[in-house]
Protein backbone atom coordinates (compact mmCIF):
# COMPACT_ATOMS: atom_id res chain seq x y z
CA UNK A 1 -43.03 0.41 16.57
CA UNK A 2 -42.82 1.47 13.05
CA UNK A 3 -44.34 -1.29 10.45
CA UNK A 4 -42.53 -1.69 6.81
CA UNK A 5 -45.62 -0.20 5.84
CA UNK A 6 -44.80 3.07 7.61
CA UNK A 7 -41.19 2.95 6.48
CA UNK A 8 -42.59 3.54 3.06
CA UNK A 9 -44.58 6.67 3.27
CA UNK A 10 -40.90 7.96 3.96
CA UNK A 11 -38.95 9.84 0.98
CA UNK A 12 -36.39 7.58 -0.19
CA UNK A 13 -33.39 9.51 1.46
CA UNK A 14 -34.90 9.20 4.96
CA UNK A 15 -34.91 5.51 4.53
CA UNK A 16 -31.35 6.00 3.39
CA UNK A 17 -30.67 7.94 6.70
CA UNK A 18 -32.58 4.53 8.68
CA UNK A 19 -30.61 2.08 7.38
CA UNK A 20 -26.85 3.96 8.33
CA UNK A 21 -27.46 3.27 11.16
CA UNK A 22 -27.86 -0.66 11.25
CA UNK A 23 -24.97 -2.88 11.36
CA UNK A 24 -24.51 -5.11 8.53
CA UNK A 25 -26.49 -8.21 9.65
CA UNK A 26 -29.54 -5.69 10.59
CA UNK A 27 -29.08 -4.33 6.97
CA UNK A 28 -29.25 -7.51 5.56
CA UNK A 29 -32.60 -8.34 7.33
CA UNK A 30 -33.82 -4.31 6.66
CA UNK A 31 -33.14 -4.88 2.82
CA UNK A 32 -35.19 -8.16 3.01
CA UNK A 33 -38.42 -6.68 4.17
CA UNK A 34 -39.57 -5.69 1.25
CA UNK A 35 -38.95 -5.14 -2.37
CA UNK A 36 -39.53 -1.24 -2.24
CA UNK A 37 -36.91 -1.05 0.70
CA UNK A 38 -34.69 -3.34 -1.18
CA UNK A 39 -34.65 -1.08 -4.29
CA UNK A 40 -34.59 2.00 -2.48
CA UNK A 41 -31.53 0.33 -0.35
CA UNK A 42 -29.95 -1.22 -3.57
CA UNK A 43 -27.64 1.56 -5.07
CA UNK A 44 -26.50 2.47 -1.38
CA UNK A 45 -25.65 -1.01 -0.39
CA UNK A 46 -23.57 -2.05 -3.80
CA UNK A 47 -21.51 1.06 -3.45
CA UNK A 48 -20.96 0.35 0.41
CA UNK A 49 -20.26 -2.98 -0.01
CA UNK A 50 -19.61 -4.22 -3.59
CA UNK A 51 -16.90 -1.37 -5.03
CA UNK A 52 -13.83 -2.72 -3.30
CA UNK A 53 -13.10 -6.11 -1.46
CA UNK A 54 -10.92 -8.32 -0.32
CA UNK A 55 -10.64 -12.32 -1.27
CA UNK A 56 -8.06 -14.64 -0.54
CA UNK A 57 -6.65 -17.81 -2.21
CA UNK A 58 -9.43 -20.03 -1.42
CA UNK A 59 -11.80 -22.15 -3.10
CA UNK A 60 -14.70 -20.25 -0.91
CA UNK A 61 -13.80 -17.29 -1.13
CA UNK A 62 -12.41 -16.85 -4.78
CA UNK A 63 -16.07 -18.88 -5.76
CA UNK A 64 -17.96 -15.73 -4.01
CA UNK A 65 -15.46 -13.26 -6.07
CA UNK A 66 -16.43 -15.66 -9.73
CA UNK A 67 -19.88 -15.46 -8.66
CA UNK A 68 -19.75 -11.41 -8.21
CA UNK A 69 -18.54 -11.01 -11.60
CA UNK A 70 -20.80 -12.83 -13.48
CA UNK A 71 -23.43 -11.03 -11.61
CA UNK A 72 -25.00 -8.80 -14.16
CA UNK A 73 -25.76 -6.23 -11.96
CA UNK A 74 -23.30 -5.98 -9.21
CA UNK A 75 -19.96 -6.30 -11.45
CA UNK A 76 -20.25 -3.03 -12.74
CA UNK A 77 -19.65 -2.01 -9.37
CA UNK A 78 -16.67 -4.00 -8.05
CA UNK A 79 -13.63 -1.67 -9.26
CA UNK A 80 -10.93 -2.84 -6.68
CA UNK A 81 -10.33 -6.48 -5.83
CA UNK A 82 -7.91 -6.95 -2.90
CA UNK A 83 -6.34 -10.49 -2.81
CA UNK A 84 -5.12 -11.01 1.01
CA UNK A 85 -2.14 -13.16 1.74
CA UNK A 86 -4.62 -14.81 4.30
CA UNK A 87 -5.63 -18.74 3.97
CA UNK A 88 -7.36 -21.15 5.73
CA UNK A 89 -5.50 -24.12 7.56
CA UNK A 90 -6.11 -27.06 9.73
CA UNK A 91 -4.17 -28.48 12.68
CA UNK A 92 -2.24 -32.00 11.12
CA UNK A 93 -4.09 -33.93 13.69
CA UNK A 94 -7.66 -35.19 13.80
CA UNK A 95 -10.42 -36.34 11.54
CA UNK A 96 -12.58 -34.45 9.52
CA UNK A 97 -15.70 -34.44 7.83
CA UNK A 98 -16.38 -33.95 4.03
CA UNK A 99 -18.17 -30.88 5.03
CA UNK A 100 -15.63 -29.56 7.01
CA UNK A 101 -12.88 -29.85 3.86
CA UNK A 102 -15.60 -28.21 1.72
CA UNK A 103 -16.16 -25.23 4.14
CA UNK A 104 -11.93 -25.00 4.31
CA UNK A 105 -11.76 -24.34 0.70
CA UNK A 106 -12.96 -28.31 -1.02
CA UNK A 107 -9.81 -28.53 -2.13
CA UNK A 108 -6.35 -28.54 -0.79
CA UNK A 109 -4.49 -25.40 -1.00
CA UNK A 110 -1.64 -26.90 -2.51
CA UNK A 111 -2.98 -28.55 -4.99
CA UNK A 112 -5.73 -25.49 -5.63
CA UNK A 113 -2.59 -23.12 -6.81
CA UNK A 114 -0.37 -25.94 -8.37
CA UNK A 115 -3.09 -27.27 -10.75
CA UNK A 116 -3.86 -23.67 -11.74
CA UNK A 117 -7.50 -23.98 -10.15
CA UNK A 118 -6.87 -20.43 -8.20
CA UNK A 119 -5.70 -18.94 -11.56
CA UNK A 120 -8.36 -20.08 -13.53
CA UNK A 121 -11.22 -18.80 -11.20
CA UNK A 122 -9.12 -15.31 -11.38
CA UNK A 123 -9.02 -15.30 -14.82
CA UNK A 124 -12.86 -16.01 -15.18
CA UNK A 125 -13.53 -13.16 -12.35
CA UNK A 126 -11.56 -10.83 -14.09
CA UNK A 127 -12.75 -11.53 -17.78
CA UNK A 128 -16.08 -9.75 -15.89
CA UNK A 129 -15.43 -7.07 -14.06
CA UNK A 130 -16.06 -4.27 -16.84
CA UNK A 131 -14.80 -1.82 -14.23
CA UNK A 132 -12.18 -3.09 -12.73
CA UNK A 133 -9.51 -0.43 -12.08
CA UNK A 134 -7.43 -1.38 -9.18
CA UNK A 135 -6.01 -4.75 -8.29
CA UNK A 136 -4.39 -5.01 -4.55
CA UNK A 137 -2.68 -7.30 -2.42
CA UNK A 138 -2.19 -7.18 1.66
CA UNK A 139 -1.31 -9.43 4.90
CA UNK A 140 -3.72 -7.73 6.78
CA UNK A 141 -6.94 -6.53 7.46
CA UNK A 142 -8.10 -2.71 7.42
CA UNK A 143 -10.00 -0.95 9.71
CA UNK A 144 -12.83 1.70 8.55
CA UNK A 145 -15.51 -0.53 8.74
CA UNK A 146 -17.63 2.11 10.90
CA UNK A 147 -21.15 0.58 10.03
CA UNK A 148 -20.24 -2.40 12.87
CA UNK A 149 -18.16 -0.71 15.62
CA UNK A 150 -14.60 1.12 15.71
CA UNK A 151 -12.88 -2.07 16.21
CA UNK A 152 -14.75 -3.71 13.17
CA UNK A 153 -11.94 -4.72 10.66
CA UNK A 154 -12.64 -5.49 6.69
CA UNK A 155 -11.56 -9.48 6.18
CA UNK A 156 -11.09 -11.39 2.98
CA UNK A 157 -14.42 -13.31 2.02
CA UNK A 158 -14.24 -16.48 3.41
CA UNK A 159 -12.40 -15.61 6.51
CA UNK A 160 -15.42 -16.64 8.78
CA UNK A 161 -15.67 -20.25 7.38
CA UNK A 162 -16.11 -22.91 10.36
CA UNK A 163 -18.01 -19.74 12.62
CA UNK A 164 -21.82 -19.42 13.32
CA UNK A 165 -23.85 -16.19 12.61
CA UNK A 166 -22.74 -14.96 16.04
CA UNK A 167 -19.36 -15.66 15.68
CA UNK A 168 -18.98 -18.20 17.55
CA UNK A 169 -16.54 -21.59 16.37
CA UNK A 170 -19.11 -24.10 15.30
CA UNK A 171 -18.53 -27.43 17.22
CA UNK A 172 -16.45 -29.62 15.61
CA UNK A 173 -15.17 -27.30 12.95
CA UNK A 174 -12.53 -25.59 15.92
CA UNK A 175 -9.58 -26.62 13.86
CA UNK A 176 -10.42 -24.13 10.62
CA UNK A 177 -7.85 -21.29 11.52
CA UNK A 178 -6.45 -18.38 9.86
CA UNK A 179 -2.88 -18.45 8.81
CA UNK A 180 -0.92 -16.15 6.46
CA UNK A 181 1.20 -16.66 2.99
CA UNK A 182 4.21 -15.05 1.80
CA UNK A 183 2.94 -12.90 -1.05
CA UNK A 184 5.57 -14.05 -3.60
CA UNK A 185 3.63 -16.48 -5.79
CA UNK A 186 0.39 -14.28 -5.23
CA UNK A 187 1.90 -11.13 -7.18
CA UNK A 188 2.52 -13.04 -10.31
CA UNK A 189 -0.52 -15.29 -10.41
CA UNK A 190 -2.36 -11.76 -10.09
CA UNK A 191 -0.24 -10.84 -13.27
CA UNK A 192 -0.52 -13.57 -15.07
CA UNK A 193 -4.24 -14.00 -13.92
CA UNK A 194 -5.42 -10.67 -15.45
CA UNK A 195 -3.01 -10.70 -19.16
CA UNK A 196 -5.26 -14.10 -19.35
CA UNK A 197 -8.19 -12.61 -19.12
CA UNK A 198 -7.57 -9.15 -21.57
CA UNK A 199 -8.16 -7.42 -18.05
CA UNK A 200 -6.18 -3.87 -18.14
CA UNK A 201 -6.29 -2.49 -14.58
CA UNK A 202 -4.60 1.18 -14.33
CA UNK A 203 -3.68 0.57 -10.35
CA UNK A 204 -1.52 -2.15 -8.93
CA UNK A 205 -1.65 -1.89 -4.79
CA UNK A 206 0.93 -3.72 -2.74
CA UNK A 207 0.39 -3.08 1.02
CA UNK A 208 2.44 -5.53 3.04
CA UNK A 209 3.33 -5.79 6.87
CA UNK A 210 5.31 -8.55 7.06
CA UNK A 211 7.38 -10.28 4.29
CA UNK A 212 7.81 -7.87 1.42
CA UNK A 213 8.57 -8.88 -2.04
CA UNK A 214 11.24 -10.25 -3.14
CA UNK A 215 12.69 -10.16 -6.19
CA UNK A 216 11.94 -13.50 -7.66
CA UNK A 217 8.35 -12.15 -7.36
CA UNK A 218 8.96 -9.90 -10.21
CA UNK A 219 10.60 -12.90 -12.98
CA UNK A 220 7.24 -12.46 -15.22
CA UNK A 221 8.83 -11.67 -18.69
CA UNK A 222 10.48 -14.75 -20.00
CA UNK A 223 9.26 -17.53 -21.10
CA UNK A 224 5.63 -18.36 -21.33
CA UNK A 225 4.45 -15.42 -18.91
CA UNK A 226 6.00 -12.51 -20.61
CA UNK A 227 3.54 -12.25 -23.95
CA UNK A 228 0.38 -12.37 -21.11
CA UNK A 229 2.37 -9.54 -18.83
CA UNK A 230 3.42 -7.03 -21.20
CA UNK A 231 -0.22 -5.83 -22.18
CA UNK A 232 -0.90 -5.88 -18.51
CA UNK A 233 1.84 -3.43 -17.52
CA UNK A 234 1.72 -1.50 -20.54
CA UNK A 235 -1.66 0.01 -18.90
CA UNK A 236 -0.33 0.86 -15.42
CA UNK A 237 -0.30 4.35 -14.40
CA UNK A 238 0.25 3.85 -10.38
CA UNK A 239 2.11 0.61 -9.07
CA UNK A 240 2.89 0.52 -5.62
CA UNK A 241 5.19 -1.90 -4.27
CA UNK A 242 6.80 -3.13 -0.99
CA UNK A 243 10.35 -4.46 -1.40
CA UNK A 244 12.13 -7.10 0.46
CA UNK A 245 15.55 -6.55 1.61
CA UNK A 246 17.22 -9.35 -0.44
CA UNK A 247 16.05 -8.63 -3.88
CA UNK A 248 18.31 -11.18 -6.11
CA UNK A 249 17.01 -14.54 -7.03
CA UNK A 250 20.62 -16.21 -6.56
CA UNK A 251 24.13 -15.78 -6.10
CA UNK A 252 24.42 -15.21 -9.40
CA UNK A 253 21.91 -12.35 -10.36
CA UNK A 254 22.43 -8.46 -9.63
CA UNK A 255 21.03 -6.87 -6.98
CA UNK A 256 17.07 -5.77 -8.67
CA UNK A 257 17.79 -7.58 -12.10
CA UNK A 258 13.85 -9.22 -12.07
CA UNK A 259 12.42 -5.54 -10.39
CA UNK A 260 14.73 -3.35 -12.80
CA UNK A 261 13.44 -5.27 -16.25
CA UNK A 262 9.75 -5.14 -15.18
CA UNK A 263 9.75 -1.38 -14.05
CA UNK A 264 11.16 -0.85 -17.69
CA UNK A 265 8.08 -2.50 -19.33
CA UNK A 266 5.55 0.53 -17.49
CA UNK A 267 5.72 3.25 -20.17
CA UNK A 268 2.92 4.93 -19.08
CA UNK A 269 3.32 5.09 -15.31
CA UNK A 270 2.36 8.22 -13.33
CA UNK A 271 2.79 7.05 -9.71
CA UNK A 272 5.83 5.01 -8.63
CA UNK A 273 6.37 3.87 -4.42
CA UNK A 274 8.64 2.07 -3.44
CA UNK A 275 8.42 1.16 0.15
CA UNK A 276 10.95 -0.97 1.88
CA UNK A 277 12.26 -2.56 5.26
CA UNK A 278 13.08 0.42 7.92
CA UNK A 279 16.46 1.31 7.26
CA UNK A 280 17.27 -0.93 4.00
CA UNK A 281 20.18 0.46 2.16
CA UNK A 282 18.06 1.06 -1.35
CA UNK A 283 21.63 3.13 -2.85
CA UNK A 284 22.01 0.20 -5.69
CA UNK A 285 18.32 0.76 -7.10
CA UNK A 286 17.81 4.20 -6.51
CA UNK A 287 21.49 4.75 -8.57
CA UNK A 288 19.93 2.88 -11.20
CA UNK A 289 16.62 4.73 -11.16
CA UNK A 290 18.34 7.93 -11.11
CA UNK A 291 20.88 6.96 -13.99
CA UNK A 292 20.38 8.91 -17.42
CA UNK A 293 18.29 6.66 -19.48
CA UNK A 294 19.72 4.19 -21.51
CA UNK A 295 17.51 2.06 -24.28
CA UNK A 296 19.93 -0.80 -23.91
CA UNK A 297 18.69 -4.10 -24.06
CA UNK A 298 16.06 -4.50 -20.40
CA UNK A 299 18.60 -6.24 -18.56
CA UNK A 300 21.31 -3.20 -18.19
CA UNK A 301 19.78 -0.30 -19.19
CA UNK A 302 18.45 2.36 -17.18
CA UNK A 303 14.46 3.54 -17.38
CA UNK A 304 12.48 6.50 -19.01
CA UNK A 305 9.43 6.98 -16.84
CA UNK A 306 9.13 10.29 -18.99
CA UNK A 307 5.57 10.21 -17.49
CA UNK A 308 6.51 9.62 -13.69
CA UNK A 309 4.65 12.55 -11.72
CA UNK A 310 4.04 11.35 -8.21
CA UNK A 311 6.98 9.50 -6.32
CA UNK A 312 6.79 8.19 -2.85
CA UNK A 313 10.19 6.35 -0.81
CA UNK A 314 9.67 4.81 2.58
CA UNK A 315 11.29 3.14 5.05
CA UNK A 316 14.96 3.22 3.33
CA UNK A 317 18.35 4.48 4.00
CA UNK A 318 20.50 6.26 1.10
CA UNK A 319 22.90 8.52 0.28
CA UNK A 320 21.55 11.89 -0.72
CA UNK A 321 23.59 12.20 -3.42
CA UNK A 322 21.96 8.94 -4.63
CA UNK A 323 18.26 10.73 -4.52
CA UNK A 324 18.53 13.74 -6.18
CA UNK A 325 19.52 12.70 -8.98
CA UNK A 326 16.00 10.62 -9.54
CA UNK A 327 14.45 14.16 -8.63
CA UNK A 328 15.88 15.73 -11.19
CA UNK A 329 15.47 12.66 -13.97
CA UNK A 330 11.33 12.33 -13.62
CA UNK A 331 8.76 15.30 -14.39
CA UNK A 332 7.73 15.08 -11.06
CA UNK A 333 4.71 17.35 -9.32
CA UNK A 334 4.31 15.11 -6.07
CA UNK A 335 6.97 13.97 -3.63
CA UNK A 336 7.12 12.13 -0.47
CA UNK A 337 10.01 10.91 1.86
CA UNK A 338 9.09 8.85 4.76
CA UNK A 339 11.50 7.83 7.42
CA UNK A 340 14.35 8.06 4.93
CA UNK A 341 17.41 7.68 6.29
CA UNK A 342 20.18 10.01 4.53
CA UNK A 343 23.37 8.53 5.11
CA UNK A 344 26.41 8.81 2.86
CA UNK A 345 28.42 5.84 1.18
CA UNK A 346 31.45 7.16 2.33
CA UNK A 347 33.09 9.13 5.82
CA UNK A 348 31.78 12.45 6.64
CA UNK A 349 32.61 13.88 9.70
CA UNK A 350 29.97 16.35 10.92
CA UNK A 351 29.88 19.35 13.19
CA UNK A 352 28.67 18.81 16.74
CA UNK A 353 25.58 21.27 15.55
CA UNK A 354 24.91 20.44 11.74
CA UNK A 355 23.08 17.62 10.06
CA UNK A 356 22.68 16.09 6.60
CA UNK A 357 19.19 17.27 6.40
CA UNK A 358 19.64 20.70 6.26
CA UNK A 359 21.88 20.52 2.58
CA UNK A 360 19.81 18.04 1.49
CA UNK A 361 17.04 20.52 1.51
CA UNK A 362 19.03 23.53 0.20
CA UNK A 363 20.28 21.78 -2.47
CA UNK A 364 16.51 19.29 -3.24
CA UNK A 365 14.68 22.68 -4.57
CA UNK A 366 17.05 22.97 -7.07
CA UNK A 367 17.00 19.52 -8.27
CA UNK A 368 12.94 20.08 -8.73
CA UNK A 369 12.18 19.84 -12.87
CA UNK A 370 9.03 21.56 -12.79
CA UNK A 371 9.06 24.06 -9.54
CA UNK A 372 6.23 26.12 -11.09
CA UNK A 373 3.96 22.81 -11.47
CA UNK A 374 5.15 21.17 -8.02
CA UNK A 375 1.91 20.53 -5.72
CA UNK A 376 2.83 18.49 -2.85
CA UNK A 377 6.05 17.22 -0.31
CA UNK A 378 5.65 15.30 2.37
CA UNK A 379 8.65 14.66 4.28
CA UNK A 380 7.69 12.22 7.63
CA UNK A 381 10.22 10.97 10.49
CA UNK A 382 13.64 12.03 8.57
CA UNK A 383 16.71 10.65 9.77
CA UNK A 384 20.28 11.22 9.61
CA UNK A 385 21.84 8.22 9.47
CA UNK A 386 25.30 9.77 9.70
CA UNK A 387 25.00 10.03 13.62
CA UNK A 388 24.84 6.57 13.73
CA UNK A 389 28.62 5.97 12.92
CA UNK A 390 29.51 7.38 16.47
CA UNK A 391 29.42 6.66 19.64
CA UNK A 392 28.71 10.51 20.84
CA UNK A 393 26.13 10.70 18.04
CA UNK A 394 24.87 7.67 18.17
CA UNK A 395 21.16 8.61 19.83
CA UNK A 396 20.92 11.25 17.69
CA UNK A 397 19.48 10.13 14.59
CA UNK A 398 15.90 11.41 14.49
CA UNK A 399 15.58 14.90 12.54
CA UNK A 400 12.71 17.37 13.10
CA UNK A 401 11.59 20.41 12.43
CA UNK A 402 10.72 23.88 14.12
CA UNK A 403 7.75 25.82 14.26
CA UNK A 404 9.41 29.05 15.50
CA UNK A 405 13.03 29.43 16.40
CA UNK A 406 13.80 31.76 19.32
CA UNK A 407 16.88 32.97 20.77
CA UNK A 408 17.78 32.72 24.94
CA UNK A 409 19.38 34.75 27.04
CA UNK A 410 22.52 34.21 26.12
CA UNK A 411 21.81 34.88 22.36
CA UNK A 412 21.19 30.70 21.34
CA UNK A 413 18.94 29.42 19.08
CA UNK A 414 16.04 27.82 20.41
CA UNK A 415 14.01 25.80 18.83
CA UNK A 416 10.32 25.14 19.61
CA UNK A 417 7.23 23.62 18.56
CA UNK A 418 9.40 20.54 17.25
CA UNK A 419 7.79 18.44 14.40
CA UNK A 420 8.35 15.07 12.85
CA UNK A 421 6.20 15.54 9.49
CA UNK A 422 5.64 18.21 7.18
CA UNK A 423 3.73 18.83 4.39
CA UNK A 424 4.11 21.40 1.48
CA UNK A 425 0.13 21.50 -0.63
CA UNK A 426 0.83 24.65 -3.26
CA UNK A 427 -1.32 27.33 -2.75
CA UNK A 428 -1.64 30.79 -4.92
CA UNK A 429 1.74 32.18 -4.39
CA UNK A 430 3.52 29.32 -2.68
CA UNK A 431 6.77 28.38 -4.00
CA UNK A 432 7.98 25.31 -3.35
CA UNK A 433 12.01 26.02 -3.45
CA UNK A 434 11.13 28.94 -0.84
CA UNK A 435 9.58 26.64 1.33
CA UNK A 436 12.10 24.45 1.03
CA UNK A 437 14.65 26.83 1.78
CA UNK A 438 12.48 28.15 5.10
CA UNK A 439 12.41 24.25 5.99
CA UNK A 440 16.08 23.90 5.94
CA UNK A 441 16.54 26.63 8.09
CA UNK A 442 14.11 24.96 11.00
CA UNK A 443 15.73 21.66 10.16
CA UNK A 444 17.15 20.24 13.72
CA UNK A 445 18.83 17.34 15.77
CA UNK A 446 16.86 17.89 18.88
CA UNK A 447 19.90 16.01 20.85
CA UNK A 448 23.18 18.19 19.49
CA UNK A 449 24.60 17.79 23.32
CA UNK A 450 24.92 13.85 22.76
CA UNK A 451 21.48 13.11 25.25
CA UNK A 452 19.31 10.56 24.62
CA UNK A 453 16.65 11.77 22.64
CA UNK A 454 13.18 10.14 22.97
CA UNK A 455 12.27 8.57 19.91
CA UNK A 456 9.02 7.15 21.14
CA UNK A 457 7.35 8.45 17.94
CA UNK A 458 9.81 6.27 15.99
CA UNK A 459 9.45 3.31 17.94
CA UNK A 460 6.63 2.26 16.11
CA UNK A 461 5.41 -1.37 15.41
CA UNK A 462 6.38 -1.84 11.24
CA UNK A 463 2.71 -2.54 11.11
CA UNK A 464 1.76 1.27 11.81
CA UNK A 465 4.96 2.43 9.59
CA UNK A 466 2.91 0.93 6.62
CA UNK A 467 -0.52 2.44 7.73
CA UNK A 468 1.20 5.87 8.34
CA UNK A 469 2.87 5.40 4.83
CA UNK A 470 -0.27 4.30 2.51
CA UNK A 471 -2.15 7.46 5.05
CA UNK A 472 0.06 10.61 4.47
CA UNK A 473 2.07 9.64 1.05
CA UNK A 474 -1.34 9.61 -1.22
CA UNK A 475 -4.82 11.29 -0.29
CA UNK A 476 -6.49 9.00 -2.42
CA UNK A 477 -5.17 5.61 -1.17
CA UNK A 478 -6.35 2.31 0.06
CA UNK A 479 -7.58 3.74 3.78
CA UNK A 480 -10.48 1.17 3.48
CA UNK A 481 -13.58 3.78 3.41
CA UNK A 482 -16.86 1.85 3.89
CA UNK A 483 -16.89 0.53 0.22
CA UNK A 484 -15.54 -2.89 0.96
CA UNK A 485 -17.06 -5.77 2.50
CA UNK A 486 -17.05 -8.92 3.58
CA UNK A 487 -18.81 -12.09 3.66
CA UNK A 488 -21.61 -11.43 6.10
CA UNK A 489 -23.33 -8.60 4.21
């Protein structure tokens, strides 16, 4: 069996290829062997585990995220703090022990938001993190984490509190649990957390499975907040966001009033998505998006965006005469549509064998600004909502797309090699109105004879929606590579 001793005569990069294969707790105990293997390990291991994780609102955990930062040599690395909506909660019943409280968090969480505890440990994190680019927020936990299995997930820090080393519930600590929050006092304190402390991320991550945000979530310009926020989102260059379906804060507000003022305080924003609730009727903000811009005062005017490049929509239902518009308005080189739902405002009454994809597509090349300098579409799970207003149609929804179209003996079109997703990626020569035009042409209602079509790709849990959504809309997005970590490395 090899000795540390023998590990050493080996170049550094072979010890590099060693230790990829441990799991974390057998890195842990590989780095401590010795100094040389800890140095040699060092830059590996802070890359792996130290450029992007995930906290949650909890004493323990944001403690481990202060500590981080004012770690002179591992806050350089940390360039993407995740906040989960993830907390830690005991059953009402029972007696507990001082240490148990202090291993839950030493305070409780109620009074560690309320009296501004949570904010000021952000704030101090943040005022340290030279590097910090990206600020997220997510209900759940990602997979990726490779280094410890296929089924290994990446957790918030803390989330193990109450377990021994092996996992197992340490006795008398079998009422710490896991529970989740609604994110919509999280996204402001995040706000209001980094204008405190001068901190001027350029990405703004919203990843949510369950409740999305509402639009209360979004009231951080008046009043005390707004002179911390403004610097904040003056900086922004991607913000993606998951909306809730009821967006007003009252009775009395317009539909997106809080949402509508604070996208119109992001002058500099490159990458806009606005994800939703599977077939949400978005027509009211995407008018407003789409409207000619307007410098009237925040509340009623319409937004510039003049540097808007990259737009994703998912998980919405609108009219298409709603979307183009917004096409046309932004400079945009990027595009994706995923399970958009085209349905008009009005009655249409369709042909047995046309659909509302097909002149959406004709007509969407067109509305392109810059079709010389377009690079990507994605278009994923398309729907025509319009079949849904009949009985005869009503299975009929789904839209995809051909490979090859045939013709049968009796001279019909067939279509074959049927597709839900599509992708255009410009390549020397490509044209995007071209392939748009091709698309339209392959664009099909597999179930024009009134059958029942099987949707199983569409009957998806929402929580796989999202995951195919942050996947195929944005190469570079928050798939949870093995640069995040959690509390056991």
């Amino acid at each position: 069996m090899a000795s540390a001793a023998d590990i050493l005569r080996l170049p550094p990069e072979l010890v590099l290829r060693v230790s990829s294969n441990l799991n974390t707790p057998d890195l842990g105990a590989f780095r401590r062997t010795c100094k040389q293997i800890e140095t040699n390990l060092f830059e590996s291991f802070a890359r792996e585990f130290f450029t992007k994780r995930q906290f949650m609102i909890e004493h323990v955990s944001l403690e481990a995220l202060v500590g981080i930062a004012n770690h002179k040599t591992l806050a350089p690395y940390l360039t993407e703090v995740i906040i989960g909506c993830d907390y830690l909660r005991h059953h009402e019943q029972g007696n507990y022990s001082r240490l148990e409280r202090d291993l839950s968090g030493q305070i409780e969480r109620g009074m560690f938001t309320e009296t501004g505890h949570a904010r000021d440990m952000l704030v101090d994190a943040f005022s340290n993190l030279p590097n910090l680019r990206t600020v997220g927020l997510r209900d759940y936990n990602a997979t990726g984490r490779y280094r410890d299995g296929e089924n290994a997930l990446w957790r918030s820090y803390g989330w193990s509190t109450g377990l021994s080393e092996d996992g197992l519930r340490i006795a008398g600590r079998d009422t710490l649990k896991l529970g989740t929050a609604t994110p919509d006092f999280i996204f402001p304190l995040l706000l209001l957390a980094l204008g405190q402390a001068a901190s001027r991320p350029a990405h703004i991550d919203v990843f949510l499975r369950g409740q999305r945000l509402p639009d209360k979530s979004f009231n951080v310009l008046a009043g005390y907040m707004s002179p911390k926020v403004e610097p904040v989102l003056s900086n922004l260059r991607t913000l993606l966001l998951s909306l809730n379906d009821s967006l007003s804060v009252s009775s009395h507000d317009a539909p997106h009033d809080k949402l509508k003022r604070f996208l119109r305080h992001i002058p500099v924003l490159e990458h806009l998505r606005l994800n939703f609730r599977t077939g949400m009727n978005a027509n009211t903000l995407l008018e407003w998006l789409g409207a000619p811009y307007d410098p009237s005062p925040p509340l009623h005017g319409s937004v510039q965006l003049k540097y808007l490049t990259t737009l994703d929509l998912g998980l919405l239902s609108a009219d298409p005469a709603v979307l183009l518009p917004i096409i046309a308005k932004f400079p945009l080189t990027s595009l994706s549509l995923w399970k958009v739902s085209l349905q008009p405002s009005g009655a249409l009454l369709l042909l047995p064998d046309s659909n509302m994809w097909t002149p959406f597509l004709k007509r969407l090349g067109n509305f392109i600004s810059r079709p010389l300098e377009f690079k990507a579409l994605m278009i994923g799970y398309p729907v025509d909502g319009a079949r849904n207003t009949t009985t005869f149609f009503r299975d009929a929804g789904p839209v995809q797309f051909a490979g090859k179209i045939t013709t049968d003996a009796y001279g019909e079109k067939v279509f074959e090699d049927l597709q839900s997703q599509v992708t255009y990626r410009k390549r020397f020569g490509s044209d995007v109105r071209t392939w748009l035009e091709d698309l339209a042409s392959r664009t099909h209602l597999p179930d024009q004879n009134g059958q029942e079509v099987d949707s199983s790709d569409e009957s998806e849990e929402e929580d796989s929606d999202l995951d195919a959504v942050d996947e195929m809309m944005d190469d570079d997005d928050d798939d949870d590579d093995d640069d995040e970590d959690d509390e056991d490395a």
